[in-house]
N, C-alpha and C. Protein backbone atom coordinates (compact mmCIF):
# COMPACT_ATOMS: atom_id res chain seq x y z
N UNK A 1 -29.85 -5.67 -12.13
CA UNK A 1 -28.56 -5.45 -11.53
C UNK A 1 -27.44 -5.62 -12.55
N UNK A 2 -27.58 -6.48 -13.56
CA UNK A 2 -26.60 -6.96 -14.46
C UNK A 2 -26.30 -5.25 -15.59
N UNK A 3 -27.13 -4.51 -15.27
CA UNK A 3 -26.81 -3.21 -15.83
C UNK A 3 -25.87 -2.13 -15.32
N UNK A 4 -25.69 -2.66 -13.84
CA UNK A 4 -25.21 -1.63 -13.21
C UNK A 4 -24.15 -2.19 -13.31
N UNK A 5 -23.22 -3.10 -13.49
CA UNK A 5 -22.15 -4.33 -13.37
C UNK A 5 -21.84 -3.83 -14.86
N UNK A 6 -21.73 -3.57 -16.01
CA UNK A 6 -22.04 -3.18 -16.78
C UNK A 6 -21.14 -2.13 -17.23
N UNK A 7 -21.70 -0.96 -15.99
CA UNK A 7 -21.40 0.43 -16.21
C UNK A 7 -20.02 0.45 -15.84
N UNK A 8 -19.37 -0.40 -14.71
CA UNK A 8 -18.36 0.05 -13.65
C UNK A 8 -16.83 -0.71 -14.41
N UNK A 9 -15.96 1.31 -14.31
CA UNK A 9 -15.57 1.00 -15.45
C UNK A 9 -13.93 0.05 -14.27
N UNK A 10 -13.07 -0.29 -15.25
CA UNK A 10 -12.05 -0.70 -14.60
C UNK A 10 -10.68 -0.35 -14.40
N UNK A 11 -10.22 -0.33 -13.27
CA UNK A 11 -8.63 0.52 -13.24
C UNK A 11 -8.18 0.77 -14.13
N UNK A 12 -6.92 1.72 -14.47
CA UNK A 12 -6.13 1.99 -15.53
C UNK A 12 -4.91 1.04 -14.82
N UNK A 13 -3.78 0.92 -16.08
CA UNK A 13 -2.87 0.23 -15.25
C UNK A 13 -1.95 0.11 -14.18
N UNK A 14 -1.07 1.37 -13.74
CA UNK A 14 -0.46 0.99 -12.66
C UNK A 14 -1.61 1.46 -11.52
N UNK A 15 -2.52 2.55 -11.32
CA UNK A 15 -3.47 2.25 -10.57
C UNK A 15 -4.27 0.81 -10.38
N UNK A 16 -4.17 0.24 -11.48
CA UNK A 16 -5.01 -1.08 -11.62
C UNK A 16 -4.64 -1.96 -11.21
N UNK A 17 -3.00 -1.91 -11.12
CA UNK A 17 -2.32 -3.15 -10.06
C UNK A 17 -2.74 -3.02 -8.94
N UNK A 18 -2.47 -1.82 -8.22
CA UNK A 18 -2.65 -1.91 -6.73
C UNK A 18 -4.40 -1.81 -6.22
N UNK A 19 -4.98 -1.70 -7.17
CA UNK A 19 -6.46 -1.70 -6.97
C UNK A 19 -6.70 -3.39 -7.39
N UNK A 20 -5.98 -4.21 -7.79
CA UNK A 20 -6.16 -5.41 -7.76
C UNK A 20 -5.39 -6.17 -6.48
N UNK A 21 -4.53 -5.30 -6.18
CA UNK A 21 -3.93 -6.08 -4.58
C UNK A 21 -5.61 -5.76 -3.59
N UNK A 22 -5.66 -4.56 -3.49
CA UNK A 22 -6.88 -4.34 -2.48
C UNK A 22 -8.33 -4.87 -2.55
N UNK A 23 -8.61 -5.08 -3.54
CA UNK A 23 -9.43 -6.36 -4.23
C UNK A 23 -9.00 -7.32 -3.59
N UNK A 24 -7.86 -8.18 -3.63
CA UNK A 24 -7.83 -9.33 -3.59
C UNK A 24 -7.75 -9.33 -1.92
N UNK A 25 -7.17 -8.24 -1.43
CA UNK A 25 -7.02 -8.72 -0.14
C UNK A 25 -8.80 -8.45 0.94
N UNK A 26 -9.52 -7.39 0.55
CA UNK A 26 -10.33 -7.22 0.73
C UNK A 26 -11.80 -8.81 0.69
N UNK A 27 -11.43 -9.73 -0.86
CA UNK A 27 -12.38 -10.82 -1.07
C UNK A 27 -11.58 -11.90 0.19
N UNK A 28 -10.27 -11.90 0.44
CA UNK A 28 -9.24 -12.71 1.71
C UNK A 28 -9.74 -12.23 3.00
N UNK A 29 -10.32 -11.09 3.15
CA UNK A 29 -10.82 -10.31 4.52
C UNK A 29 -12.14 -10.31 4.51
N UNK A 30 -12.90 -10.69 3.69
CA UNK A 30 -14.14 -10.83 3.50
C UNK A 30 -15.01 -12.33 3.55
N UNK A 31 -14.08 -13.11 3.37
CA UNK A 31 -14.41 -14.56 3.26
C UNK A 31 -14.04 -15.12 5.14
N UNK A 32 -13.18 -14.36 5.31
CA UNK A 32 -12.49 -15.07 6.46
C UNK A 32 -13.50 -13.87 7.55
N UNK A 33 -13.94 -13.06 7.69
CA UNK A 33 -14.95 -12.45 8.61
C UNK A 33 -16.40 -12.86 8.16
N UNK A 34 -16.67 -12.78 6.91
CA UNK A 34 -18.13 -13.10 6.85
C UNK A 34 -18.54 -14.51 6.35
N UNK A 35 -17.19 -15.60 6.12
CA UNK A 35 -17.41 -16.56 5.45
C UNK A 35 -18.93 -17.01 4.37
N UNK A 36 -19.84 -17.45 4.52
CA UNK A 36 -20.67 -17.87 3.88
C UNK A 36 -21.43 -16.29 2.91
N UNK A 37 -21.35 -15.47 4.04
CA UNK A 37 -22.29 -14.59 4.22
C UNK A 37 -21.13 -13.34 3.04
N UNK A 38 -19.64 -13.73 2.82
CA UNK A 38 -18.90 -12.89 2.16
C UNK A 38 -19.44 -12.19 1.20
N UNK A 39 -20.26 -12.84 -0.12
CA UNK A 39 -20.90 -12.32 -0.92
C UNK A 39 -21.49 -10.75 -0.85
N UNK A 40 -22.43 -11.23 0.37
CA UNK A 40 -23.60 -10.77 0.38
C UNK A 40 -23.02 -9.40 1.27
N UNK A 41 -22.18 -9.40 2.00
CA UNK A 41 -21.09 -8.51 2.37
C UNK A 41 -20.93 -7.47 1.88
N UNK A 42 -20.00 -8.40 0.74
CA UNK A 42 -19.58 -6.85 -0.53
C UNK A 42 -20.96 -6.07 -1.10
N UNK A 43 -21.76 -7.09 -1.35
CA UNK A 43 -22.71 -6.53 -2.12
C UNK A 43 -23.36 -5.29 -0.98
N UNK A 44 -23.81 -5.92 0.13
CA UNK A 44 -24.59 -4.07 0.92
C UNK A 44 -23.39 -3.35 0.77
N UNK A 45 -22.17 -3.77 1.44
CA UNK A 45 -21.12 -2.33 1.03
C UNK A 45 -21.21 -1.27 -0.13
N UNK A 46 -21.34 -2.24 -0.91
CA UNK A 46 -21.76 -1.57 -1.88
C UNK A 46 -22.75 -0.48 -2.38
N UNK A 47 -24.11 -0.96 -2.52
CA UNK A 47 -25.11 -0.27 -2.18
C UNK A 47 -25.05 0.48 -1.13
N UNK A 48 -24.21 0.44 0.38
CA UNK A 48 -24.07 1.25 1.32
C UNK A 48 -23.14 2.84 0.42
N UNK A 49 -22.32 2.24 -0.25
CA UNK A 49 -21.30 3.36 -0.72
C UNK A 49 -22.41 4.25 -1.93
N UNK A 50 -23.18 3.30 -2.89
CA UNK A 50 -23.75 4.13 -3.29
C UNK A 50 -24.94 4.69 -3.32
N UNK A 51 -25.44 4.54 -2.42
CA UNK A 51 -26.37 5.52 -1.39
C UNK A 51 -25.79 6.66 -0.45
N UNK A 52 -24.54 6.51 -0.32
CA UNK A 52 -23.72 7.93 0.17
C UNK A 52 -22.81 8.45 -0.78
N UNK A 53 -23.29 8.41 -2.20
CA UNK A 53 -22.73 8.75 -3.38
C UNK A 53 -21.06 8.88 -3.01
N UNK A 54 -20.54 7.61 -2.55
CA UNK A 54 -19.27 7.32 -2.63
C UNK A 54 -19.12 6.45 -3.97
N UNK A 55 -18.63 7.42 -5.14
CA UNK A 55 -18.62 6.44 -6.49
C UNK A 55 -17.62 5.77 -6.51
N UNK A 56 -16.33 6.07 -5.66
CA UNK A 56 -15.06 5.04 -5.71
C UNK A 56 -15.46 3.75 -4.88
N UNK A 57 -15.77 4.16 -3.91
CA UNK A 57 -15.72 3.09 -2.65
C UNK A 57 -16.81 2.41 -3.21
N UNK A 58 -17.95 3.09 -3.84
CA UNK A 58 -18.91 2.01 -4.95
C UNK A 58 -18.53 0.99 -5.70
N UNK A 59 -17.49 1.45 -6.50
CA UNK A 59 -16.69 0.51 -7.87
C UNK A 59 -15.82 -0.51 -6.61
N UNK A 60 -15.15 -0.30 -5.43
CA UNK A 60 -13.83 -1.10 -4.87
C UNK A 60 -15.50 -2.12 -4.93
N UNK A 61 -16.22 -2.02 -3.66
CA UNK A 61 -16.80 -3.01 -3.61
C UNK A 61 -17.39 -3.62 -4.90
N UNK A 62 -17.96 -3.01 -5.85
CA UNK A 62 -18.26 -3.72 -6.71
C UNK A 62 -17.51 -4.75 -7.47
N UNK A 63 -16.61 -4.69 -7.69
CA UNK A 63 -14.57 -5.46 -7.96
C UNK A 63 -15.00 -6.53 -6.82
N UNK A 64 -15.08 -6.53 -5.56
CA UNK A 64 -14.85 -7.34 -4.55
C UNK A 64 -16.05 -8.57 -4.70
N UNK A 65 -17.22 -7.85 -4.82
CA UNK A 65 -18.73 -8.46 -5.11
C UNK A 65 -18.29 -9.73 -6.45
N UNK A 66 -17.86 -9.04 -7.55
CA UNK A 66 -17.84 -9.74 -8.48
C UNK A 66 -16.42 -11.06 -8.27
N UNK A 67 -15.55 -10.44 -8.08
CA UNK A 67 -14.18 -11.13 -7.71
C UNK A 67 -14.86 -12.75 -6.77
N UNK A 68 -15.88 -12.05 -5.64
CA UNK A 68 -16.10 -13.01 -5.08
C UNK A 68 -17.44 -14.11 -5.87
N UNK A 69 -18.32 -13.30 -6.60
CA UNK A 69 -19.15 -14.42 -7.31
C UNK A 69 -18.93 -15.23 -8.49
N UNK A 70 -17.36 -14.74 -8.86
CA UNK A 70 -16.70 -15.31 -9.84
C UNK A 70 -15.75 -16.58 -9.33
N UNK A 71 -16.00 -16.83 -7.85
CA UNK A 71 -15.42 -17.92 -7.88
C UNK A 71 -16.07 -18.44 -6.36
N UNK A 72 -17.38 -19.22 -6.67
CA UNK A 72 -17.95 -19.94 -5.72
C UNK A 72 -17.61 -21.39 -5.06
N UNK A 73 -16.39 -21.67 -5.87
CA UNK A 73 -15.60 -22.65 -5.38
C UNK A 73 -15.59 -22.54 -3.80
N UNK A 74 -14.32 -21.75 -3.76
CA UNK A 74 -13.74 -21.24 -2.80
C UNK A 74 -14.92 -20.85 -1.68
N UNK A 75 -16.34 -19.78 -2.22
CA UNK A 75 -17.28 -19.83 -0.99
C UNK A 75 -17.73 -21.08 -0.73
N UNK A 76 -18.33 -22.28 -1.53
CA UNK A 76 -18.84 -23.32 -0.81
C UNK A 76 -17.94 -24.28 0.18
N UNK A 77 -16.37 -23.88 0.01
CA UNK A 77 -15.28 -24.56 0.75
C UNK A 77 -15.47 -24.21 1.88
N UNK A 78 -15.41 -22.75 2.09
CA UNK A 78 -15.65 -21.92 3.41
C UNK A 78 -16.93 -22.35 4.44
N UNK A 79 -17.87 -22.57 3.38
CA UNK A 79 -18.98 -22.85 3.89
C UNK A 79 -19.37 -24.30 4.76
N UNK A 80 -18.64 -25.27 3.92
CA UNK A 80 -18.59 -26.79 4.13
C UNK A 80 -17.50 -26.59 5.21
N UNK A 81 -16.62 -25.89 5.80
CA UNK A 81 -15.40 -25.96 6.34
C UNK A 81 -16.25 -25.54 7.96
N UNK A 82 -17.40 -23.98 7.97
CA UNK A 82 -17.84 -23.53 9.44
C UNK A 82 -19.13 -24.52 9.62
């Protein structure tokens, strides 16, 4: 998997701002509906998008996937909290 993470390239800049608002609000909408389970969330979205060769909606979730395993703080809070 660490190959495919790899490939996915990243916004340009003023696209890249607002693709970092929807990121962020998406890992905020993702924690608070799937709490524990958020991770694992993004990640089928993902694989859902690219199995219907959606290559954008592939990369958002992939941003979201990583955004969220880059900071497990925050999931074990969620987790200790339900």
């Amino acid at each position: 998997m660490s190959k495919v993470l790899k490939n996915v390239a990243e916004p340009s800049n003023e696209a890249g701002a607002q693709h970092d608002v929807a990121v962020a609000a998406a890992v905020e909408l993702a924690m608070e509906f799937y709490g524990c389970d958020a991770v694992t969330a993004a990640a089928n979205r993902a694989l859902e998008a690219r199995d219907l060769n959606r290559e954008s909606h592939y990369r958002f979730w992939l941003h979201v996937f990583k955004s969220l395993k880059s900071n497990p703080n925050r999931i074990n809070e969620i987790c200790q909290l339900g």
